[in-house]
C-alpha atoms as a PDB file:
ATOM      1  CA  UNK A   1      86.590 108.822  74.099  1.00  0.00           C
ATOM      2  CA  UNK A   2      87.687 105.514  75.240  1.00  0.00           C
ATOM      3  CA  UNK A   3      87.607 104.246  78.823  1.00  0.00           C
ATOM      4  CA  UNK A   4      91.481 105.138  79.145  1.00  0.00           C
ATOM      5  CA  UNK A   5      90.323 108.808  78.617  1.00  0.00           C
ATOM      6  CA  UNK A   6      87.287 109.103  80.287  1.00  0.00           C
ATOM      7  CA  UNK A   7      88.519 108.267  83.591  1.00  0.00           C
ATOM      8  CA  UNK A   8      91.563 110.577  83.169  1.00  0.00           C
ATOM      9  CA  UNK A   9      88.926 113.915  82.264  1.00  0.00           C
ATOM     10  CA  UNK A  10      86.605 112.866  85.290  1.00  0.00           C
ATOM     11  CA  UNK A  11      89.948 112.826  87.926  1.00  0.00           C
ATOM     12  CA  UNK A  12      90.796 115.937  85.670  1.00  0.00           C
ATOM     13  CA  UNK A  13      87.396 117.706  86.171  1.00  0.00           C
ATOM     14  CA  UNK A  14      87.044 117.908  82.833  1.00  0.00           C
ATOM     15  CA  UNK A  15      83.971 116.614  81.076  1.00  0.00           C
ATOM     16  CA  UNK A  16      84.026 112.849  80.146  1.00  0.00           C
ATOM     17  CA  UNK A  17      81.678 111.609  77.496  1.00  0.00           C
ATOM     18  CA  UNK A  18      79.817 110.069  80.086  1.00  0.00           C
ATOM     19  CA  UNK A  19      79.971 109.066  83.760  1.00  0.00           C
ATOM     20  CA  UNK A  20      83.265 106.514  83.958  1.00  0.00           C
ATOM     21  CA  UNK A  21      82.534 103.394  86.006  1.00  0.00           C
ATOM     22  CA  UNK A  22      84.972 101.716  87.206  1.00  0.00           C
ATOM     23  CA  UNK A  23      85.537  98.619  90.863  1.00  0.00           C
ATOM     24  CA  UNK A  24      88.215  99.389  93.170  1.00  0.00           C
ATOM     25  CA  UNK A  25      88.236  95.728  94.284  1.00  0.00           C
ATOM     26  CA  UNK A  26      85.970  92.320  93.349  1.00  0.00           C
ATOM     27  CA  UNK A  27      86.233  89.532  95.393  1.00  0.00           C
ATOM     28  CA  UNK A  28      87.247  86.904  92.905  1.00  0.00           C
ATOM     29  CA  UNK A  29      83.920  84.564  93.408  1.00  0.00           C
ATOM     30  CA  UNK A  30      82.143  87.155  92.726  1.00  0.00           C
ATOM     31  CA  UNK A  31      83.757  87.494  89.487  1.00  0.00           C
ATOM     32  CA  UNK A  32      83.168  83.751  88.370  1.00  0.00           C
ATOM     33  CA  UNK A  33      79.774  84.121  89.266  1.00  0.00           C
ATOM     34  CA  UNK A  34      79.178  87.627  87.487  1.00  0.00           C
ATOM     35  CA  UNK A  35      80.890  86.461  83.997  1.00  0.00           C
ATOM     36  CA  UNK A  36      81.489  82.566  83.765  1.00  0.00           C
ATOM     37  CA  UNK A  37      84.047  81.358  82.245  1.00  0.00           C
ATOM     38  CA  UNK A  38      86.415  84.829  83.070  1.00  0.00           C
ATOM     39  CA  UNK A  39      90.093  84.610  82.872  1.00  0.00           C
ATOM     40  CA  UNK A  40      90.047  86.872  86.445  1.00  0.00           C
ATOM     41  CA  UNK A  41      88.537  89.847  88.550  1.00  0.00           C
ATOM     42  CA  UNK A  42      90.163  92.316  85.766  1.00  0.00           C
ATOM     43  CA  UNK A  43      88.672  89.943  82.831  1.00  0.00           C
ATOM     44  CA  UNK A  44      85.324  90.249  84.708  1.00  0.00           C
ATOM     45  CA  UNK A  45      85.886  93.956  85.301  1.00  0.00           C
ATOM     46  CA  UNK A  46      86.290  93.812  80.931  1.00  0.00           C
ATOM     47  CA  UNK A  47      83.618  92.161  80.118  1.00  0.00           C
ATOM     48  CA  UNK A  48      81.058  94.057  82.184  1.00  0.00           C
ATOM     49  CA  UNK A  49      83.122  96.985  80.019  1.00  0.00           C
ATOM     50  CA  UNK A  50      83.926  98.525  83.311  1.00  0.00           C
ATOM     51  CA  UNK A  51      86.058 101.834  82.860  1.00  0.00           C
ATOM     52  CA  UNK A  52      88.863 100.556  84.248  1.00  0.00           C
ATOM     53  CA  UNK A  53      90.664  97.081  86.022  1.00  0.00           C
ATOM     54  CA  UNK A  54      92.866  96.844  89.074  1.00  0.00           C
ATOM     55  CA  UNK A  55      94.712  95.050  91.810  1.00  0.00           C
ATOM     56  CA  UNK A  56      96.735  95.248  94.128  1.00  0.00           C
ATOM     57  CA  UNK A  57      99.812  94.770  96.187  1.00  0.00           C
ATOM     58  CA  UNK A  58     100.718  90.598  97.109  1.00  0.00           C
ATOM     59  CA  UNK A  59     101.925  89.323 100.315  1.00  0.00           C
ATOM     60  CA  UNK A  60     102.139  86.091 100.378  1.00  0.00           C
ATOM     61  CA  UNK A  61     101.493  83.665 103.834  1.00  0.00           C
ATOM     62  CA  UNK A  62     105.049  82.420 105.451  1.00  0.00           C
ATOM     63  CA  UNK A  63     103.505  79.978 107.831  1.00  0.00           C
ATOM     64  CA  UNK A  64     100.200  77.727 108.169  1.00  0.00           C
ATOM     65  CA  UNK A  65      99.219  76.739 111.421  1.00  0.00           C
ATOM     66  CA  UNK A  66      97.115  73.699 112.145  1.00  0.00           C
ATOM     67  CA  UNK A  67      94.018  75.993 113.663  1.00  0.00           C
ATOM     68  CA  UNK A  68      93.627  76.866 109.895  1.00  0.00           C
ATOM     69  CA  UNK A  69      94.962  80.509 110.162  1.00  0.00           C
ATOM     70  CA  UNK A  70      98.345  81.557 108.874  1.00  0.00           C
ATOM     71  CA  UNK A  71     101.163  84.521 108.904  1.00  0.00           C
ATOM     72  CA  UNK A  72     101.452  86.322 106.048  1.00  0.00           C
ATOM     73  CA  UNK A  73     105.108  88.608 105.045  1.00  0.00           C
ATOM     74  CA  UNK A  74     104.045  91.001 107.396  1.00  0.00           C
ATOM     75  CA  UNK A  75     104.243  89.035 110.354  1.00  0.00           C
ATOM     76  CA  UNK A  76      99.893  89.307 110.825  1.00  0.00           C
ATOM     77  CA  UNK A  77      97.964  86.167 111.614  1.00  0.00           C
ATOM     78  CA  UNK A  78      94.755  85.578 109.964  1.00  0.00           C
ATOM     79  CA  UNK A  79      92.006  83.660 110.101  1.00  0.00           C
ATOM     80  CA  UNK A  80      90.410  82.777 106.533  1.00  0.00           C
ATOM     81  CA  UNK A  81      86.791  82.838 106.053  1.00  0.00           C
ATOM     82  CA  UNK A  82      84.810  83.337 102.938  1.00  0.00           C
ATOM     83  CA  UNK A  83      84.917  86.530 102.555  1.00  0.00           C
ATOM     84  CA  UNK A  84      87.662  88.160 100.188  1.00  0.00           C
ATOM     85  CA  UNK A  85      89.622  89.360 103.182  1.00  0.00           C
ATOM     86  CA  UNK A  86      90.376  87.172 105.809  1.00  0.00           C
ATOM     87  CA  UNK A  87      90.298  88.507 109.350  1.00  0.00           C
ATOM     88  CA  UNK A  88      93.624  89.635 111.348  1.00  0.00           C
ATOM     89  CA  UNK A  89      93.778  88.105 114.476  1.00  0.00           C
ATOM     90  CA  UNK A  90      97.138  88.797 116.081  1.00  0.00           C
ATOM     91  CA  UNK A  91      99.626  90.939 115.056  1.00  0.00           C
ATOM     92  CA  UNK A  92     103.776  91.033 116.062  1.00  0.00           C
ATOM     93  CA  UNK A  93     104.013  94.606 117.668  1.00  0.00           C
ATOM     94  CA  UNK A  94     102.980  94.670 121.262  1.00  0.00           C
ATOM     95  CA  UNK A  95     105.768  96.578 122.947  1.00  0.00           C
ATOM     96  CA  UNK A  96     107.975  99.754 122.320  1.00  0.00           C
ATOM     97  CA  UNK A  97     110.945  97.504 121.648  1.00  0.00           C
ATOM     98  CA  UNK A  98     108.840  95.237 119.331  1.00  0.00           C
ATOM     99  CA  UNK A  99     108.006  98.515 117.192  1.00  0.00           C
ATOM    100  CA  UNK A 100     111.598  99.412 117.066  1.00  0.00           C
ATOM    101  CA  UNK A 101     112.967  95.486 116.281  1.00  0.00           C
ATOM    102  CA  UNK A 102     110.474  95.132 113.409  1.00  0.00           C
ATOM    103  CA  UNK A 103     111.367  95.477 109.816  1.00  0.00           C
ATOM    104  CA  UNK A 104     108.153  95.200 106.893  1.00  0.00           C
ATOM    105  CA  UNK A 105     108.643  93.464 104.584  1.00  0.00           C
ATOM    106  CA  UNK A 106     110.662  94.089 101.504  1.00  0.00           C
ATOM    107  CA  UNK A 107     108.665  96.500  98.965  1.00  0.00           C
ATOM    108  CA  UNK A 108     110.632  95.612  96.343  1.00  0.00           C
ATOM    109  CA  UNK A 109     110.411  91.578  96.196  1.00  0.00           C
ATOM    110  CA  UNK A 110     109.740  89.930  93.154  1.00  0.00           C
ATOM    111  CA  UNK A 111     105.883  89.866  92.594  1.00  0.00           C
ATOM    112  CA  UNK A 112     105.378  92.387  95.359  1.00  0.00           C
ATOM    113  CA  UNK A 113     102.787  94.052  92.281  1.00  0.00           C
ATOM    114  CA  UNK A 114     100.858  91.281  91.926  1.00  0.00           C
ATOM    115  CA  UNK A 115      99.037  91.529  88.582  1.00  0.00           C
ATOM    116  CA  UNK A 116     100.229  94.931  87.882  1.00  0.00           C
ATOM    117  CA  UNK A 117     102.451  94.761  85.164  1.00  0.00           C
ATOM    118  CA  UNK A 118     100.080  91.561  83.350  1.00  0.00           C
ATOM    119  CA  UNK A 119      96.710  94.011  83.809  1.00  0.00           C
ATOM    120  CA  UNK A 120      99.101  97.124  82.094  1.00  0.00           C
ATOM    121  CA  UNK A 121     100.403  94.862  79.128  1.00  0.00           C
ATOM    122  CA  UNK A 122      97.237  93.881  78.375  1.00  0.00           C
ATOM    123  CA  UNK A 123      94.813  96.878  79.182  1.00  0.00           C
ATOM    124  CA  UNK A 124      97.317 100.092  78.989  1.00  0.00           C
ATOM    125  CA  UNK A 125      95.604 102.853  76.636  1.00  0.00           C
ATOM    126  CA  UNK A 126      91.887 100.706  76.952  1.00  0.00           C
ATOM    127  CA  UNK A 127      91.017 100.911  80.577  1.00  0.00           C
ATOM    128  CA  UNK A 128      92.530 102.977  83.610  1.00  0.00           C
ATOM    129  CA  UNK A 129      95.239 101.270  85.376  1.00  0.00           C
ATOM    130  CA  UNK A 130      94.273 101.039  88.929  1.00  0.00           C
ATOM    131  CA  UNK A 131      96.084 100.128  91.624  1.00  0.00           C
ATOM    132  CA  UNK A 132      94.882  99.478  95.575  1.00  0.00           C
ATOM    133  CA  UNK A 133      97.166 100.102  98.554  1.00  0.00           C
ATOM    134  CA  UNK A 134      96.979 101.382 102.066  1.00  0.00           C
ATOM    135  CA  UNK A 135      99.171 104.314 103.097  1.00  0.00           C
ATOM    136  CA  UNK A 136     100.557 104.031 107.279  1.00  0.00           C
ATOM    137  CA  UNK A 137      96.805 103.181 109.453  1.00  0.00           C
ATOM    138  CA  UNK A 138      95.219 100.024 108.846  1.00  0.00           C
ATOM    139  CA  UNK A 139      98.694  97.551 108.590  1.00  0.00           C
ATOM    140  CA  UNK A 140      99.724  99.693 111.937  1.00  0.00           C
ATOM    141  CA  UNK A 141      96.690  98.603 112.994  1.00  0.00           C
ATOM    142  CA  UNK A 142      97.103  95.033 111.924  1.00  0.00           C
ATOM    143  CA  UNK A 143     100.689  95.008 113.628  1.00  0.00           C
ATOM    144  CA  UNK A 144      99.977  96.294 117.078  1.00  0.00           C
ATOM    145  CA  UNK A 145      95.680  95.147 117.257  1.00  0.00           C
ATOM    146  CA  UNK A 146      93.504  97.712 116.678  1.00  0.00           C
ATOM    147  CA  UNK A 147      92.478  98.269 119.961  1.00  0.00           C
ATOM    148  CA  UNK A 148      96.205  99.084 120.992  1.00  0.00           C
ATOM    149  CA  UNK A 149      97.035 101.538 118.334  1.00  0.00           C
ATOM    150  CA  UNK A 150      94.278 103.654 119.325  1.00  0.00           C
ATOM    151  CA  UNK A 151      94.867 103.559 122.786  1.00  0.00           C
ATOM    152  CA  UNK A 152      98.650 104.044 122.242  1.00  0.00           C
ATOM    153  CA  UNK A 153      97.790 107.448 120.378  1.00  0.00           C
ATOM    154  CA  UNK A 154      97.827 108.577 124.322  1.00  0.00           C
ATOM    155  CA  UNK A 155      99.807 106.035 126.005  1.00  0.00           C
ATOM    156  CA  UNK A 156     102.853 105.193 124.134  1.00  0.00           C
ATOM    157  CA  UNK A 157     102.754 107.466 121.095  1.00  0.00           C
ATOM    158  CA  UNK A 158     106.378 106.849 120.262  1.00  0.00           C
ATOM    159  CA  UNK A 159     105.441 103.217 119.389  1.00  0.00           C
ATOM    160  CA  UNK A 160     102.973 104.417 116.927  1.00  0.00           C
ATOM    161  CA  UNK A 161     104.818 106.881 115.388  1.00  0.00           C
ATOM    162  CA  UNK A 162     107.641 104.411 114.639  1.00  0.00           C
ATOM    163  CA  UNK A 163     105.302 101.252 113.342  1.00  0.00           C
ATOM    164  CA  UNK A 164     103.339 104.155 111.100  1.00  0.00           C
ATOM    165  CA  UNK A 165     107.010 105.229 109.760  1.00  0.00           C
ATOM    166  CA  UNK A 166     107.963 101.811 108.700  1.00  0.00           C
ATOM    167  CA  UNK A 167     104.402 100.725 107.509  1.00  0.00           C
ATOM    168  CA  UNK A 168     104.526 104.216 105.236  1.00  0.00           C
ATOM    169  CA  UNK A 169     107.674 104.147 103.920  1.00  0.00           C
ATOM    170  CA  UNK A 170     107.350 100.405 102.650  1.00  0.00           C
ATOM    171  CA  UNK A 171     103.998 101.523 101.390  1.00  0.00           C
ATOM    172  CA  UNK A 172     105.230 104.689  99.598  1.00  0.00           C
ATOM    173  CA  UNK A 173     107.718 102.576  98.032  1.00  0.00           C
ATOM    174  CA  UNK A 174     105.567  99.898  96.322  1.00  0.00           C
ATOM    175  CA  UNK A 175     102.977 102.519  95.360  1.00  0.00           C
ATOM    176  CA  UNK A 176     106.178 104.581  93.663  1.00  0.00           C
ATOM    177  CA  UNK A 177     107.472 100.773  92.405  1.00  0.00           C
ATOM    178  CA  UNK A 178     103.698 100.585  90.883  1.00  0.00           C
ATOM    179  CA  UNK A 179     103.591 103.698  89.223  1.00  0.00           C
ATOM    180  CA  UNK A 180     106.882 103.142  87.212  1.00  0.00           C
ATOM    181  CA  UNK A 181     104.979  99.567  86.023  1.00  0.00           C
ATOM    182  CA  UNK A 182     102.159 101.790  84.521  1.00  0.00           C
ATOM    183  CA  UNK A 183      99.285 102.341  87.362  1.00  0.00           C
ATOM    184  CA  UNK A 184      97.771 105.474  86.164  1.00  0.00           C
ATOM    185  CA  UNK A 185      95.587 105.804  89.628  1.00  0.00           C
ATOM    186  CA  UNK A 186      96.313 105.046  93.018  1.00  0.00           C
ATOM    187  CA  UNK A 187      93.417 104.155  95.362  1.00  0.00           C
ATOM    188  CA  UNK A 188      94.508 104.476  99.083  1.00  0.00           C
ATOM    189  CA  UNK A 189      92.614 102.287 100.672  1.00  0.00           C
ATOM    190  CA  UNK A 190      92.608 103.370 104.721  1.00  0.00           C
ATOM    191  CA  UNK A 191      89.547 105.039 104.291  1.00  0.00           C
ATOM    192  CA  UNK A 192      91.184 109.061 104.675  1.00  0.00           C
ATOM    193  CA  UNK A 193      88.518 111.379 105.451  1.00  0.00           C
ATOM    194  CA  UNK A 194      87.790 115.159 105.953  1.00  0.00           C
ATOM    195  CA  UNK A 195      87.479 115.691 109.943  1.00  0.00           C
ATOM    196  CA  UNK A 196      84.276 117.506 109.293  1.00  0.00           C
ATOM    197  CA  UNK A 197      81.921 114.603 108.710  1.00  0.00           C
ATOM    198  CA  UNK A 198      78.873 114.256 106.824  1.00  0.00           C
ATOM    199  CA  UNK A 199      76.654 117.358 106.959  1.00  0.00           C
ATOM    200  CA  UNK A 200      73.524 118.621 104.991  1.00  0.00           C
ATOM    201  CA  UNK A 201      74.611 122.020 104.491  1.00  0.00           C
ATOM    202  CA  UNK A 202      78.267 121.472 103.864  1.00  0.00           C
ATOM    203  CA  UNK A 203      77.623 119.355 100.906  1.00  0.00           C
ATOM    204  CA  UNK A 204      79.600 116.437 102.196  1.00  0.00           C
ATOM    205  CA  UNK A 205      79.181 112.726 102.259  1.00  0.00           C
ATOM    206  CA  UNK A 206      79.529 110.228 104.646  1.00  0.00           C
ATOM    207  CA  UNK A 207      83.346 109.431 105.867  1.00  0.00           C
ATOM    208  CA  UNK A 208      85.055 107.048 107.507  1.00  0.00           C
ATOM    209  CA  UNK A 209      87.836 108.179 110.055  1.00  0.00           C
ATOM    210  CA  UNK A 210      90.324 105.902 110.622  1.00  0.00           C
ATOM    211  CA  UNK A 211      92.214 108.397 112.946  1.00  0.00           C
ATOM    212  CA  UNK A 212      91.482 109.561 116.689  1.00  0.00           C
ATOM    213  CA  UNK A 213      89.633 113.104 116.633  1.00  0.00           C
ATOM    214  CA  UNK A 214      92.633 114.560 117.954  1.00  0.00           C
ATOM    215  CA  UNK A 215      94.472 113.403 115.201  1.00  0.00           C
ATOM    216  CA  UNK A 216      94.621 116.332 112.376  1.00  0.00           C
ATOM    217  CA  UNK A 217      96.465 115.514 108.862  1.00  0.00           C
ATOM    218  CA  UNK A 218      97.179 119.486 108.512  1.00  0.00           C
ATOM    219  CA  UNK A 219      99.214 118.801 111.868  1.00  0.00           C
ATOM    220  CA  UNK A 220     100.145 115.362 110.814  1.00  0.00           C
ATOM    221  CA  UNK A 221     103.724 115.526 109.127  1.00  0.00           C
ATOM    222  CA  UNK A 222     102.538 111.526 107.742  1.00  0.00           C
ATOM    223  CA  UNK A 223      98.783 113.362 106.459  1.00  0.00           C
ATOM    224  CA  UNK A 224     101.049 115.432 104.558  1.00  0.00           C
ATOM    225  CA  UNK A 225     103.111 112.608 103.064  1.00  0.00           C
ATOM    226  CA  UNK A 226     100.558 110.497 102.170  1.00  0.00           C
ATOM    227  CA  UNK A 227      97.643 112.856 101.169  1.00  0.00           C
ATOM    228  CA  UNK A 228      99.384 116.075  99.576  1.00  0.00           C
ATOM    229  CA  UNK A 229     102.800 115.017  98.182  1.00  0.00           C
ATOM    230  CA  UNK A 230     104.447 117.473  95.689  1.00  0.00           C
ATOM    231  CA  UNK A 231     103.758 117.954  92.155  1.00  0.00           C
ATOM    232  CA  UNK A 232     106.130 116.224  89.555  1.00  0.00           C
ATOM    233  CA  UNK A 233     105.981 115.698  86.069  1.00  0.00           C
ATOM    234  CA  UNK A 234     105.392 111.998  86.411  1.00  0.00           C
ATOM    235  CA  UNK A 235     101.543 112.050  88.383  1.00  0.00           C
ATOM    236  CA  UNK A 236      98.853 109.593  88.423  1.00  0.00           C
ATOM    237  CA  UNK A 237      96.104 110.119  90.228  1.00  0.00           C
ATOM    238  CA  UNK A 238      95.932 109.148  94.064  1.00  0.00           C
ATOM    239  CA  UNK A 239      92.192 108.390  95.516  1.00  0.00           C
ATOM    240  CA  UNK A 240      91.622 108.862  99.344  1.00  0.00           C
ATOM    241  CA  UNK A 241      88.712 105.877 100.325  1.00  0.00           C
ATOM    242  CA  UNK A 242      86.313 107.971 101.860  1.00  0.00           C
ATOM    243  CA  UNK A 243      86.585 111.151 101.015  1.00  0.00           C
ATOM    244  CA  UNK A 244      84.638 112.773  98.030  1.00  0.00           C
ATOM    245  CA  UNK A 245      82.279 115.875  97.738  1.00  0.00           C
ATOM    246  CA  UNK A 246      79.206 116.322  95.946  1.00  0.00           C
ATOM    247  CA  UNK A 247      80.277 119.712  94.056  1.00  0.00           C
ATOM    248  CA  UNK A 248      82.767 118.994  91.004  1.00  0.00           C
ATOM    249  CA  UNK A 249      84.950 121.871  91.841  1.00  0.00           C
ATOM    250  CA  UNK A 250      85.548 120.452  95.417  1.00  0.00           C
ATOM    251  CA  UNK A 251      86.915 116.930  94.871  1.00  0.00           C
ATOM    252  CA  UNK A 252      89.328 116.913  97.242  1.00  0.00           C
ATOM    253  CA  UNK A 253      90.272 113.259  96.865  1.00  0.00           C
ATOM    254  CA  UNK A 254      92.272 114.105  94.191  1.00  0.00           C
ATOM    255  CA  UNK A 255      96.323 114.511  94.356  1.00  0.00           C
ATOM    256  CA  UNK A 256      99.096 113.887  92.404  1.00  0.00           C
ATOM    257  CA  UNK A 257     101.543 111.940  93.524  1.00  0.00           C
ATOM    258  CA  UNK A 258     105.582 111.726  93.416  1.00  0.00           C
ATOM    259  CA  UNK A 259     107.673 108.987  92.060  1.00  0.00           C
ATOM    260  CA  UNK A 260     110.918 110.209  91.499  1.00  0.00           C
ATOM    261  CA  UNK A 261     113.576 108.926  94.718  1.00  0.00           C
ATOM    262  CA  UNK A 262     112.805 106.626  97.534  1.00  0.00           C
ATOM    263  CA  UNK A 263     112.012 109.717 100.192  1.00  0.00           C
ATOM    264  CA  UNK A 264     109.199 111.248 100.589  1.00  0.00           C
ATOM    265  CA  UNK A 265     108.656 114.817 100.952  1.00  0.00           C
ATOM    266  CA  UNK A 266     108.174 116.539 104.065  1.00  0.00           C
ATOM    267  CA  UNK A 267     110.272 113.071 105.778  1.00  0.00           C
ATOM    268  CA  UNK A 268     111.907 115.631 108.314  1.00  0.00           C
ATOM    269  CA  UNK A 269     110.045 116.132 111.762  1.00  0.00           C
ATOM    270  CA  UNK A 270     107.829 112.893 111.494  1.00  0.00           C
ATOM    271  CA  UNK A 271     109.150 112.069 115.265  1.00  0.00           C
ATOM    272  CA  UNK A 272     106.971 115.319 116.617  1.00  0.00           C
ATOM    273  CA  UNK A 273     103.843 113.563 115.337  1.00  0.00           C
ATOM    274  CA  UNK A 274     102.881 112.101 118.749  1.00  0.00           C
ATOM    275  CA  UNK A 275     102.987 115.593 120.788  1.00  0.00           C
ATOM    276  CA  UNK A 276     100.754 116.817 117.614  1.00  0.00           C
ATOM    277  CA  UNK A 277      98.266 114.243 118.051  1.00  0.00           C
ATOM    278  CA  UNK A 278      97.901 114.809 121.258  1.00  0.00           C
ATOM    279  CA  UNK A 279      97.437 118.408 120.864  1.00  0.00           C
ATOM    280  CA  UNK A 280      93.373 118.490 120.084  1.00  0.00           C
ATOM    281  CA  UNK A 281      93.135 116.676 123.802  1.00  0.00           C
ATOM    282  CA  UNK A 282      91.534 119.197 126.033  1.00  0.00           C
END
């Protein structure tokens, strides 16, 4: 069983030969400083015979301002630092009419993959294909600040629901864009977790929540597009960030996910989302 295969028969629940490891992301100094003399992070990712390599989508920066930070396609200013991410700052969306004026940028500009297609031509059949994205949360929240999105959950849910439309649907359309170039496993990377939390007698670990408690993906027509889209016959694996179980049989990070078309399932009703999130209020 090569790596390829065991990572397939552990998203499976099969058996794997033995326990697949595998590095969503590697901050590329850390790289160089785990394996001199490595081509890149997926080289690195190689060498240290890691059960998979990945990457994921590029935006490039538009503008540099003289402070140091810059805009990047999305319209988000940043402020570099040493870490692998650099911070957001400021984003375009603070009004209703802002949300409705902005357009993402295009999911299906050249290079929008990044590495993709290099990392698939020379690892496809070897390692897992893995590929990192975020589904409709955090680039909301990069758009509008984070503190505004939440408190616009109440106040102005309309402008949510339409910056979390347009963030989701360019984001479903370079993960389907991905999967045609060969990702066999899509990690979504807005940390999605079960609203139950972590609990010693449920069995379940830690979570992140990047959602109001109000906010319920079983009532959330975008939960249901970006967590439990419909079996096809074309289904890589899609990994919710936060949201695994200790008990094999209940791994519900695990979906398959569409490709065929540009629309998602379940598109209709989306604009009843706010009343829905507001429903848990008491």
């Amino acid at each position: 069983m090569n790596s390829a295969e065991r990572v397939h028969a552990a998203l499976r629940l099969q058996q794997p030969d033995r326990v697949p490891v595998v590095e969503f992301v590697v901050d590329e100094k850390v790289a160089r400083l785990a394996v001199p003399g490595c081509r890149d992070v997926a080289d690195c990712m190689d060498r240290l015979d890691m059960d998979g390599v990945g990457c994921g989508a590029r935006f490039e920066p538009v503008l540099n301002n003289a402070d140091g930070s810059y805009v990047d396609e999305w319209g988000v200013t940043y402020r570099p630092g040493p870490e692998a991410v650099a911070h957001p700052i400021r984003g375009p969306i603070r009004t209703l009419w802002d949300a409705k004026a902005y357009t993402p940028p295009d999911p299906d500009a050249p290079g929008r993959l990044g590495q993709l297609p290099e990392l698939v031509e020379r690892y496809r059949g070897r390692r897992a294909i893995l590929f990192h994205h975020r589904a409709a949360f955090m680039w909301s929240a990069y758009l509008t600040g984070i503190d505004n999105i939440l408190m616009n959950f109440l106040a102005e849910p309309e402008t949510v629901e339409i910056v979390m439309d347009k963030v989701l649907e360019c984001n479903m359309r370079i993960v389907r864009r991905a999967i045609r170039a060969g990702a066999e496993v899509i990690i979504m990377g807005d940390d999605y977790g079960q609203q139950s939390g972590a609990d010693d007698e449920s069995g379940h670990l830690p979570t992140i929540h990047s959602a109001p408690a109000h906010s319920n993906d079983r009532d959330d027509p975008r939960g249901r597009r970006r967590l439990h889209p419909h079996l096809t016959k074309q289904h890589p694996f899609l990994l919710r960030a936060g949201e695994f179980r200790r008990h094999g049989r209940s791994l519900q990070a695990v979906r398959p996910i569409p490709v065929a078309g540009d629309r998602s399932p379940g598109v209709s009703g989306t604009r009843k989302a706010g009343k829905r999130f507001r429903r848990g209020l008491p």
